[in-house]
Structures are given as structure tokens and as C-alpha cells.
Protein backbone atom coordinates (compact mmCIF):
# COMPACT_ATOMS: atom_id res chain seq x y z
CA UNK A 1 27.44 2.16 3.99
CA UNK A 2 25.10 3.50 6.58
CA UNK A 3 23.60 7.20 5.65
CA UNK A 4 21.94 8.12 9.01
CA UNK A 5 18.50 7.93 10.07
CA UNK A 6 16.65 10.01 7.42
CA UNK A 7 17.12 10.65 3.83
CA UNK A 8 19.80 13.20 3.97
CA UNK A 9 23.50 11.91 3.21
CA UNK A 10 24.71 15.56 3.45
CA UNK A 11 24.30 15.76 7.39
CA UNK A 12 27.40 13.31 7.54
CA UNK A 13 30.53 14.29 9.06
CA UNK A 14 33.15 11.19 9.01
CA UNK A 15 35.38 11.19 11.70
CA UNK A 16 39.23 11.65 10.62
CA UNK A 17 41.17 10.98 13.67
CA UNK A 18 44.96 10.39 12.72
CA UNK A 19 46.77 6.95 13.82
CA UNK A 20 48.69 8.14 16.97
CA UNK A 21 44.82 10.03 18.49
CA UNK A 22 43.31 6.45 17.63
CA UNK A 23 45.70 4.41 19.32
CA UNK A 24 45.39 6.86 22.63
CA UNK A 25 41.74 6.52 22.25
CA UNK A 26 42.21 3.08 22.54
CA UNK A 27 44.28 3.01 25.35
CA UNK A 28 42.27 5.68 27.34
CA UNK A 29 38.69 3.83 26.43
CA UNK A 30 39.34 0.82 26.59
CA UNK A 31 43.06 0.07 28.51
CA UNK A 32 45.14 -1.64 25.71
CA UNK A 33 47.81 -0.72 24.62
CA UNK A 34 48.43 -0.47 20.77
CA UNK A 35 51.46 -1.75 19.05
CA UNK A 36 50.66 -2.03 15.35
CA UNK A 37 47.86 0.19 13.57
CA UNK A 38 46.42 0.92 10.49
CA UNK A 39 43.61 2.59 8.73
CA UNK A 40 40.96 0.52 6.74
CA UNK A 41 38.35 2.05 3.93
CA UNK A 42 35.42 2.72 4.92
CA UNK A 43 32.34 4.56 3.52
CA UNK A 44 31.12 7.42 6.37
CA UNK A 45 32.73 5.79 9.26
CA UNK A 46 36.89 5.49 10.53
CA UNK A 47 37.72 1.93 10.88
CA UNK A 48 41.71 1.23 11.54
CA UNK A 49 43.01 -2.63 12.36
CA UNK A 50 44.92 -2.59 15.84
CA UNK A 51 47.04 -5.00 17.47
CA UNK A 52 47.28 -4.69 21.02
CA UNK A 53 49.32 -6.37 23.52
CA UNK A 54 47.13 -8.16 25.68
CA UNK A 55 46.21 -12.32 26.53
CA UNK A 56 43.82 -13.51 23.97
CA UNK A 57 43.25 -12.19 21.12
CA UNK A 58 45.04 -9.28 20.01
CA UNK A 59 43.91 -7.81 16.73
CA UNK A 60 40.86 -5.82 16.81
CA UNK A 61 38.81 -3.36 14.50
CA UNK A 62 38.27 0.16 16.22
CA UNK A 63 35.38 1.16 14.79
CA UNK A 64 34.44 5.15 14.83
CA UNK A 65 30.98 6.31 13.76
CA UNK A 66 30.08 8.96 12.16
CA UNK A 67 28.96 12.02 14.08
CA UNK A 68 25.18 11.94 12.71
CA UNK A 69 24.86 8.15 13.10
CA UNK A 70 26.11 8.96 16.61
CA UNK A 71 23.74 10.54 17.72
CA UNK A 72 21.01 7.22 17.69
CA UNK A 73 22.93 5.66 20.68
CA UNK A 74 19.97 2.99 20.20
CA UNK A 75 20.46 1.80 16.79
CA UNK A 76 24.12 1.25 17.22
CA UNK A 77 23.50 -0.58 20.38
CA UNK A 78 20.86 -3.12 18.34
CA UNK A 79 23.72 -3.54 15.72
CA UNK A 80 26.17 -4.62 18.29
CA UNK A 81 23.80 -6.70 20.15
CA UNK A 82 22.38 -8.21 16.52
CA UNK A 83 26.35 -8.91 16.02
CA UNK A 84 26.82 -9.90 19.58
CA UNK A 85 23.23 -12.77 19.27
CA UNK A 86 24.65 -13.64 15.90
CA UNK A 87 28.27 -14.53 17.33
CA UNK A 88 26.10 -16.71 20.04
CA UNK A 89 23.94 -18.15 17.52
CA UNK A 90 27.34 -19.52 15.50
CA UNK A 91 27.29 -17.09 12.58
CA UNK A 92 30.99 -15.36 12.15
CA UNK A 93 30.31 -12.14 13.10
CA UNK A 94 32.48 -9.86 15.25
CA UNK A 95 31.93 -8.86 19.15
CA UNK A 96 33.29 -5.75 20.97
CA UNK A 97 35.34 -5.31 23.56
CA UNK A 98 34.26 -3.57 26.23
CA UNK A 99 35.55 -0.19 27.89
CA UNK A 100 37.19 0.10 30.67
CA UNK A 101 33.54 0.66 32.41
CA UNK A 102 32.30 -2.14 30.89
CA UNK A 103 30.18 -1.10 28.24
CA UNK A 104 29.87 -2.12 24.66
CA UNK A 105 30.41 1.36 23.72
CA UNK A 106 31.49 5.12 24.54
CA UNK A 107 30.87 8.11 23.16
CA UNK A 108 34.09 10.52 22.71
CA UNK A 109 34.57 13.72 21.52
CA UNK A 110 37.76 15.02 19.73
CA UNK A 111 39.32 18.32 18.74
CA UNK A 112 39.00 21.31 20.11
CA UNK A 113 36.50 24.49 20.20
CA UNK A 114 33.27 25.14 18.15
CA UNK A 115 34.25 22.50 15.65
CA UNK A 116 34.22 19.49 18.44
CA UNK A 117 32.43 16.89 17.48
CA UNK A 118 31.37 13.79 19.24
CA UNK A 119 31.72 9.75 17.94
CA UNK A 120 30.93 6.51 18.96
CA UNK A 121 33.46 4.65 19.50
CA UNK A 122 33.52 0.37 19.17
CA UNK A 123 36.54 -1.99 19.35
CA UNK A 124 35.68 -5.12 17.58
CA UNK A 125 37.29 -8.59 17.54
CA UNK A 126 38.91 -8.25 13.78
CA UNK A 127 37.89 -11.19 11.75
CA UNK A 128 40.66 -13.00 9.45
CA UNK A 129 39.44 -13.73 5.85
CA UNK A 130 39.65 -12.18 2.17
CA UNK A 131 36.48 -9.77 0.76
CA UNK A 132 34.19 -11.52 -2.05
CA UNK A 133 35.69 -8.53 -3.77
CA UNK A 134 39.22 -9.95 -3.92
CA UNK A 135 38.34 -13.64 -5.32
CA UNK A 136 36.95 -15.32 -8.56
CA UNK A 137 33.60 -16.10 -7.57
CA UNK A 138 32.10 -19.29 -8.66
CA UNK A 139 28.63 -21.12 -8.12
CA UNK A 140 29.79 -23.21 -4.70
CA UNK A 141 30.33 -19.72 -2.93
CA UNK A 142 27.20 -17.84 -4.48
CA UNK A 143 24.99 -20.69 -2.80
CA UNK A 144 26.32 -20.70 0.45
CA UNK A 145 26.17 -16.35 0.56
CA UNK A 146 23.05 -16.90 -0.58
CA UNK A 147 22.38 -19.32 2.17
CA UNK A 148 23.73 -17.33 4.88
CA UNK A 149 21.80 -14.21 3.93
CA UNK A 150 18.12 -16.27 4.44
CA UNK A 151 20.15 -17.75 7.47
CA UNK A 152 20.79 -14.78 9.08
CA UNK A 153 17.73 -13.00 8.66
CA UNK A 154 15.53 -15.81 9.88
CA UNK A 155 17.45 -16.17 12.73
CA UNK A 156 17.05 -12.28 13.77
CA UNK A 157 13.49 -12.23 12.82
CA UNK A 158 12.93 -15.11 14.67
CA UNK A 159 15.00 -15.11 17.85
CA UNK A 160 16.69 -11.78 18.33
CA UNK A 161 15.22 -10.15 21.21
CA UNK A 162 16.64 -6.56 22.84
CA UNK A 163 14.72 -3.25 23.88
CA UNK A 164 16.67 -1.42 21.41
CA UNK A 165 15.46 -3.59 18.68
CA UNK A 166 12.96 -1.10 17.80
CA UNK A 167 15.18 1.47 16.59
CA UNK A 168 15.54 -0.41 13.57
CA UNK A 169 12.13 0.65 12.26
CA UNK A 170 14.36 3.29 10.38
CA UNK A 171 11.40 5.16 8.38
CA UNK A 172 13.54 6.90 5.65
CA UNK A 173 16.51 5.76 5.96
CA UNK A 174 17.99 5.85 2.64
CA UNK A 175 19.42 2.99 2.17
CA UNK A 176 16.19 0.57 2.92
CA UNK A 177 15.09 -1.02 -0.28
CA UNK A 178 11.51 0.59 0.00
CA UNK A 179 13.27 3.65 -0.42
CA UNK A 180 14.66 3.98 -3.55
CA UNK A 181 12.11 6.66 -4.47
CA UNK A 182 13.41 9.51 -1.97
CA UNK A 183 16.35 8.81 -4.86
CA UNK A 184 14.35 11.66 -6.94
CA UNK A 185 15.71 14.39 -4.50
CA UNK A 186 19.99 13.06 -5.57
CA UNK A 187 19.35 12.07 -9.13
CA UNK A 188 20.66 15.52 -9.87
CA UNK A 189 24.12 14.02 -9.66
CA UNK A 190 24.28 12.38 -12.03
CA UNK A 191 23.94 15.03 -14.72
CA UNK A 192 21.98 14.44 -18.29
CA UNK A 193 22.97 11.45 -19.84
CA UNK A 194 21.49 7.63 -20.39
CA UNK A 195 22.54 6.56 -17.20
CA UNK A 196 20.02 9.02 -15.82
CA UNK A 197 17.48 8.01 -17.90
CA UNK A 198 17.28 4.42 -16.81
CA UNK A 199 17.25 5.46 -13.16
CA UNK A 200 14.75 7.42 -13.97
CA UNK A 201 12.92 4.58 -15.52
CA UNK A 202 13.81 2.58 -12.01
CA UNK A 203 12.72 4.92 -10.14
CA UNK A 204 8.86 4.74 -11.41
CA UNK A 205 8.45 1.30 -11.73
CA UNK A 206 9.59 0.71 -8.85
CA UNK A 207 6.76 3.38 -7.59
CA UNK A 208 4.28 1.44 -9.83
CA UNK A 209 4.76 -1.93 -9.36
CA UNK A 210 7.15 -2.74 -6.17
CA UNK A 211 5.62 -0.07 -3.54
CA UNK A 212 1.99 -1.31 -3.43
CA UNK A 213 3.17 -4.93 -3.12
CA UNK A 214 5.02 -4.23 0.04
CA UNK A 215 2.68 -5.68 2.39
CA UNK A 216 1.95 -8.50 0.60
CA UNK A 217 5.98 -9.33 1.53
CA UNK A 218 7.14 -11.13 4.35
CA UNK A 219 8.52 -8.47 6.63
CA UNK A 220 12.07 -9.41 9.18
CA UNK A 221 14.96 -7.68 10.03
CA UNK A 222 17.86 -7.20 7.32
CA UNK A 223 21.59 -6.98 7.39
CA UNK A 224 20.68 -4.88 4.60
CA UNK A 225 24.73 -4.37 2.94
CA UNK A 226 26.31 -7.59 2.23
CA UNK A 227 28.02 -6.53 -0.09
CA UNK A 228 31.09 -7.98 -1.70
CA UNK A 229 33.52 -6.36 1.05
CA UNK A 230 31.46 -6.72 3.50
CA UNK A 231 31.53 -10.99 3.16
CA UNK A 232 34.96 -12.66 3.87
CA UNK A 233 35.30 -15.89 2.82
CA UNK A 234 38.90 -18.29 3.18
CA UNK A 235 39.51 -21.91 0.97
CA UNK A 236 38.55 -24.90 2.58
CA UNK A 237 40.35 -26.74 -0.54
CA UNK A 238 43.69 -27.28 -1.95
CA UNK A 239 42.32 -26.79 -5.44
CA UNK A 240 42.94 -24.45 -7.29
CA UNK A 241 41.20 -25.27 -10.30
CA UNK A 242 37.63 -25.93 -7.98
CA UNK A 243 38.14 -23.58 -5.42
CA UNK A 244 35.89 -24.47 -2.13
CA UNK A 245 34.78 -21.24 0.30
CA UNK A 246 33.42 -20.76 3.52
CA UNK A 247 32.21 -17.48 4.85
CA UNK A 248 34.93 -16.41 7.51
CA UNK A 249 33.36 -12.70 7.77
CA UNK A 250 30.41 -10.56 8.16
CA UNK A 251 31.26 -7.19 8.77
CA UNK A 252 29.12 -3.52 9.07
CA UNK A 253 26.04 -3.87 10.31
CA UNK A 254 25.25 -0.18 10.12
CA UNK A 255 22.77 -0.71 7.42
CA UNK A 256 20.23 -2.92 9.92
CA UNK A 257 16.66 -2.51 9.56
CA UNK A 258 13.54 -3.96 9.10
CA UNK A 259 12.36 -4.67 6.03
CA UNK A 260 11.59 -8.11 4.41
CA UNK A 261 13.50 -11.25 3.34
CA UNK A 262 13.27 -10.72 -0.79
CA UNK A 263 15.12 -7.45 0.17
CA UNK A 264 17.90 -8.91 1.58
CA UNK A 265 18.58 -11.73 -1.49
CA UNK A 266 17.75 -8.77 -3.84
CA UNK A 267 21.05 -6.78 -2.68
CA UNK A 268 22.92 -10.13 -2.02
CA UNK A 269 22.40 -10.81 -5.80
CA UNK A 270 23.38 -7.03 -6.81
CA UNK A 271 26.51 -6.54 -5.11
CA UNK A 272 27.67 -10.39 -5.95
CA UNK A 273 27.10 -8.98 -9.98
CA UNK A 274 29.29 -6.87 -9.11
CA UNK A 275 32.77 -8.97 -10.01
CA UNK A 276 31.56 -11.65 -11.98
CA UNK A 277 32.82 -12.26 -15.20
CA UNK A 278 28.78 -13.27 -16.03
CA UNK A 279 26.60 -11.10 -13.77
CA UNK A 280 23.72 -12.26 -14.97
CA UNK A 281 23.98 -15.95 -13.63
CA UNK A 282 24.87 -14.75 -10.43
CA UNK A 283 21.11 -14.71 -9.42
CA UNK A 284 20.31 -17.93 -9.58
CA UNK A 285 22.86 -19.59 -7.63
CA UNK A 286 22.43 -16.81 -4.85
CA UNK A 287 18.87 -17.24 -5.09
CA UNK A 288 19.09 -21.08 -4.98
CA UNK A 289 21.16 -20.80 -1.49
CA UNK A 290 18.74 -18.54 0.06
CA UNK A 291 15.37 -20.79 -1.21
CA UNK A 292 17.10 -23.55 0.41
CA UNK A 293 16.08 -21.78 3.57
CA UNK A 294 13.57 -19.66 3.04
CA UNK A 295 12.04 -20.14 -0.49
CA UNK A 296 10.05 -16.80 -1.61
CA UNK A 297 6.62 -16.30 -2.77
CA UNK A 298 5.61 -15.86 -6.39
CA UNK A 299 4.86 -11.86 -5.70
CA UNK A 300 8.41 -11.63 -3.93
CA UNK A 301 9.88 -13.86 -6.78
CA UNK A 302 7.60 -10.84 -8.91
CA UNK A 303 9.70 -8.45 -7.39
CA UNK A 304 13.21 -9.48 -7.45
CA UNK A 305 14.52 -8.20 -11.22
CA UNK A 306 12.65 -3.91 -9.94
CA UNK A 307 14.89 -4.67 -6.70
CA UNK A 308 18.00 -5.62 -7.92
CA UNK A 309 17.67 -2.59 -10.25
CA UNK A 310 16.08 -0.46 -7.39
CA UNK A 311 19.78 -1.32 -5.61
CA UNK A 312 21.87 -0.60 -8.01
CA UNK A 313 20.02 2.51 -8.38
CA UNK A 314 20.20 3.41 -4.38
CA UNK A 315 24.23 2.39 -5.23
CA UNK A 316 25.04 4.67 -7.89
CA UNK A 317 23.26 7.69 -7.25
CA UNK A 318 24.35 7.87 -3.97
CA UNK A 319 27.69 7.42 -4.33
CA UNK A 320 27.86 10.07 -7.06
CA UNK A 321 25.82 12.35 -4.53
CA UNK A 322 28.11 11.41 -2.01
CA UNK A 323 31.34 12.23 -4.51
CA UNK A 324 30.56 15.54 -4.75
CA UNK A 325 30.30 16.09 -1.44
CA UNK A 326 33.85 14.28 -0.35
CA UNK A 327 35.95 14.50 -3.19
CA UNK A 328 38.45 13.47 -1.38
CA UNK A 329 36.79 9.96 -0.63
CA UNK A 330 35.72 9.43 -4.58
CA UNK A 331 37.29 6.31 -5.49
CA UNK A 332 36.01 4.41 -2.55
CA UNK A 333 32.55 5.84 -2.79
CA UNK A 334 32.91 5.13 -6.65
CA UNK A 335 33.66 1.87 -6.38
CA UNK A 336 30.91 -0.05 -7.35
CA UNK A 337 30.30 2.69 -10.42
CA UNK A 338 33.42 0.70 -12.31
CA UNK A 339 31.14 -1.77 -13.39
CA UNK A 340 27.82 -1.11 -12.21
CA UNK A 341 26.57 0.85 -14.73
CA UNK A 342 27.07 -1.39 -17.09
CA UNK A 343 25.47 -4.42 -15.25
CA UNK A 344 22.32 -1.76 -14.48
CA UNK A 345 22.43 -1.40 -18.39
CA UNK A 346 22.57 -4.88 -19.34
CA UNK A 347 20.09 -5.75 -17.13
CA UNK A 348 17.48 -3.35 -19.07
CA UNK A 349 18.76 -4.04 -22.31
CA UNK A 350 18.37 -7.80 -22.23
CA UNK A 351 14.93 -7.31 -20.21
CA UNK A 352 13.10 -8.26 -17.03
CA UNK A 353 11.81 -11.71 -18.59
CA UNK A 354 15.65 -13.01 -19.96
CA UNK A 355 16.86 -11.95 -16.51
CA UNK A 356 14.36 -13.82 -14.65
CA UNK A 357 14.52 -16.90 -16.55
CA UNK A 358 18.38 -17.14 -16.34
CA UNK A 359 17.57 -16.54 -12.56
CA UNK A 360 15.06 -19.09 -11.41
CA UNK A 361 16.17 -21.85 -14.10
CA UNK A 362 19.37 -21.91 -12.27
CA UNK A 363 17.67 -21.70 -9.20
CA UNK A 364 15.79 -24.65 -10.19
CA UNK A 365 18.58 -26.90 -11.23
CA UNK A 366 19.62 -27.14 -7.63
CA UNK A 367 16.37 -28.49 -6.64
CA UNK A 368 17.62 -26.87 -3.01
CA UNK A 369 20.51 -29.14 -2.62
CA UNK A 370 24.08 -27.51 -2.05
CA UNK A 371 26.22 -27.58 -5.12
CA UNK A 372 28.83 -30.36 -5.34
């Protein structure tokens, strides 16, 4: 859900290469040759599944970035080598292939004449599963997303080492948590009505009472969009009445940057609201999983209800930004408007100290031991 480097969304230009130019770009790139293909949603990027004919494995993600987000060469090598470390370090995340030259990416241009533009290009091992977005959640899951989000960012922080690891001190990029006020300049989209309102009301206390606490946060490098179709997940039980999960998936890392752990759990627990039939226990059993790891301070703990809201904010008002801009791509920008104006609602109507208590007395109840 990546929106470039800076603050402006409108700069993007997704790529829209048809089947038949993907599959020769992936024979000409990177010397397979396709027999089955198919385009996937995506946000501001092309994605398509391809299977190939080759030894090995033979079902890949080609993976097409947008022609602004092309352009920092750097930051999409840290993603793939974040992916690539992660992969090492036994998280399931995908790897590329490499090109024919033996590089982890190239950089193609397609049509023709003054409207040529210029993407990079990634083939990806394609990693079986089904999205968060596609199952009944239930606490057992929560936990271990939860779990895997502190996981994943400690491990970065901690170990992930690569010259171009510095490109992901992204300033303003939009879509960094300490960002949500740069929203002011897109809040236009979403007209005169109630919903603007409580942005509105986001938007400022988040100024007041999240910005000047920053440093007092532990900082690290975030995924920064786990979001529920962005986590795939596949039943390690033959129950159907107790469902058990396992994350198979963890997919787009185009949202990487630093910025510090309570971010991370903060939009864990917003887009896991997302589905639930009761979005407002959701935070507790996320937030148990990722305390069993890394357990937060009381002024991150402080925090948590402005940045949930501050996401959902950064969410909605994007996407409706966004929608005007690519009509043509509404529902899937749109998609987590369905319900997320109502959760953003809810949220304010019931208040910061309900939320919170719902939150860390479930949280507590685990006493940091895995559900049964």
C-alpha cells in the first residue's frame, strides 16, 4: 500500500501491463517460460501469479512497481533483502528470483514514445496460504499475528544489516504512523460530513498528545502494512468448530520503514478490526501476542487507542484521495471503508478509556502464555 517517498499519492502511475507483455517480460528478464498467468489486486503496484515451467518451484509472483516508487532503486533493494534476511532467519516470507544477470531486480521500461515509463520489475517465490481477510478470525490466530509482528521487527532491528538499509529513514512518507498529520493536505476528500469531523478530531490529538511522545518510543524498523491480505495463514487442525492457524504468508513489504515497535502492533490491531464480528476485542489478544515478545512501555501502552485511530485515519482518507484519482481502482482502494468507518466511529463513541480496558484486560488474562 506503498505511496512513494514523500507525501504526495498523486505522483503515482501504476503500471498496467496486459498478461501476454508480462509473461514476455518474464521470459526476456528472467528466462522462464510462462504457462499459466494471472493478475492479482494490488494497491499502486501490478502483481500477476505465474507458473513457469522450470525444476523447482514453479509458481511465482511477478511483482511490478510503480513508476514513482521506482525510481528509489535503494529502498526496494532493502525490502527484498529485509524479505530475503527474513526467509534466512525462518519467517515465511518470499525471495526473488534472479534475472538472467543475476540480480535481484531490473528495471524495464514499456510502451512506446513520450509516454514510456520505466518499472521495477521482481519475480517472487509465490507463497501458498489464504488472506486473514478470507477466514473467521478467532483469539488463537490474533496471538500468534500479534506475535509475529514483535517477532519480526525485533529481528530486523536487531540483526538486519545491508548498506541500503538506510533508505528506510523515509521522512514523509505517508504512510509512517508519525505521519498522520500531513493527512490535513487529503482530508478534502472526504467532503462535509461526521466522518470528517472525527478525523479531524484524530488528526489534533494525535498532534497534541502522540507527536511529542515520539522519542520517548522505542524506535526499529517496521513492516509497517500487515494488514489482513497481506498475512496468510492455513489450518493446522481438523476442527472445524476450534479452528488452529499458522501464518503461511507475509507479503508487500513496500511499506518498510523505521519507526518504532508500538507502531507496528498499533496497525496489526487496526487492520485485524477490520473483519471481526467484535472489533473491539481484537486488541487485546493481538496485543497479548506481541507483549509476549516485546512487552511495551506505559507511554507506548499511552499511545496505542490515538494510533489505532491515527491508522484508520491514514486508511480512509487515503483511499478516498486515492478514489478520486483512479476511479477505476475504487473498490479495491475502498476496501477497508466497508467497515472501517464504523469501527473508527465506535471506537470514539464508546471512548479511549472502554477501549483500553477491553484491550489490556485481555491482554492480561494471557499472562504472556499462548492461548490453548
Amino acid at each position: 500500500m506503498s505511496s512513494g517517498n514523500d507525501c504526495q499519492p498523486q505522483t503515482l502511475t501504476k503500471p498496467a501491463l496486459g498478461e501476454r507483455e508480462a509473461a514476455e517480460l518474464v521470459d526476456r528478464v528472467f528466462g522462464l517460460k510462462v504457462v499459466w498467468i494471472r493478475s492479482l489486486p494490488s494497491y499502486d503496484d501490478q502483481n500477476f501469479h505465474v507458473r513457469v515451467s522450470a525444476e523447482g518451484a514453479d509458481e511465482y509472483v511477478l511483482k511490478i512497481t510503480n513508476s514513482e516508487d521506482s525510481q528509489e532503486p535503494d529502498l526496494i533493494e532493502a525490502q527484498t533483502q529485509a524479505m530475503m534476511f527474513l526467509s534466512a532467519e525462518g519467517f515465511p516470507s518470499a525471495t526473488p528470483y534472479l534475472t538472467k544477470d543475476g540480480n535481484i531486480m531490473s528495471l524495464e521500461s514499456t510502451g512506446t514514445g513520450p509516454g514510456r515509463k520505466k518499472y521495477m520489475v521482481r519475480l517472487l517465490t509465490y507463497l501458498p496460504g489464504t488472506p486473514v481477510a478470507k477466514i473467521t478470525t478467532n483469539a488463537q490466530i490474533l496471538y500468534e499475528i500479534g506475535r509475529l509482528a514483535a517477532s519480526m521487527d525485533k529481528v530486523l532491528s536487531e540483526k538486519f544489516q545491508h548498506p541500503s538499509v538506510k533508505s528506510l529513514h523515509r521522512g514523509q512518507f505517508i504512510w509512517n504512523l508519525a505521519n498522520v498529520p500531513l493527512l490535513d493536505q487529503y482530508i478534502y476528500a472526504l467532503g462535509q460530513n461526521k466522518y470528517r469531523a472525527v478525523v479531524e478530531q484524530v488528526i489534533e490529538q494525535f498532534k497534541g498528545k502522540v507527536i511529542p511522545k515520539l522519542s520517548s518510543f522505542r524506535a526499529c524498523i517496521n513492516h509497517g502494512d500487515l494488514n489482513d491480505h497481506n498475512i496468510l495463514v492455513d489450518s493446522s487442525s481438523t476442527s472445524l468448530e476450534n479452528p488452529q492457524y499458522r501464518v503461511s504468508g507475509i507479503l508487500d513489504f513496500s511499506d518498510m520503514s523505521y519507526g518504532y515497535y508500538v507502531f507496528e502492533v498499533a496497525i496489526v490491531i487496526m487492520y485485524m478490526m477490520i473483519e471481526s464480528p467484535d472489533p473491539l476485542s481484537v486488541g487485546g489478544h493481538v496485543l497479548a501476542g506481541f507483549e509476549s515478545v516485546l512487552p511495551l512501555t506505559a507511554e507506548e501502552r499511552g499511545a496505542l487507542f490515538l494510533l489505532v485511530s491515527g491508522r484508520f485515519a491514514q486508511s480512509l482518507v487515503i483511499a478516498a484521495h486515492t478514489a478520486l484519482l483512479y476511479p477505476e481502482n475504487k473498490e479495491y482502494l475502498t476496501i477497508t471503508a466497508k467497515t472501517g468507518w464504523k469501527h473508527l466511529m465506535t471506537m470514539f463513541e464508546v471512548g479511549q478509556k472502554a477501549v483500553e480496558k477491553t484491550w489490556f484486560e485481555t491482554g492480561q488474562a494471557y499472562t504472556y502464555h499462548a492461548p490453548a
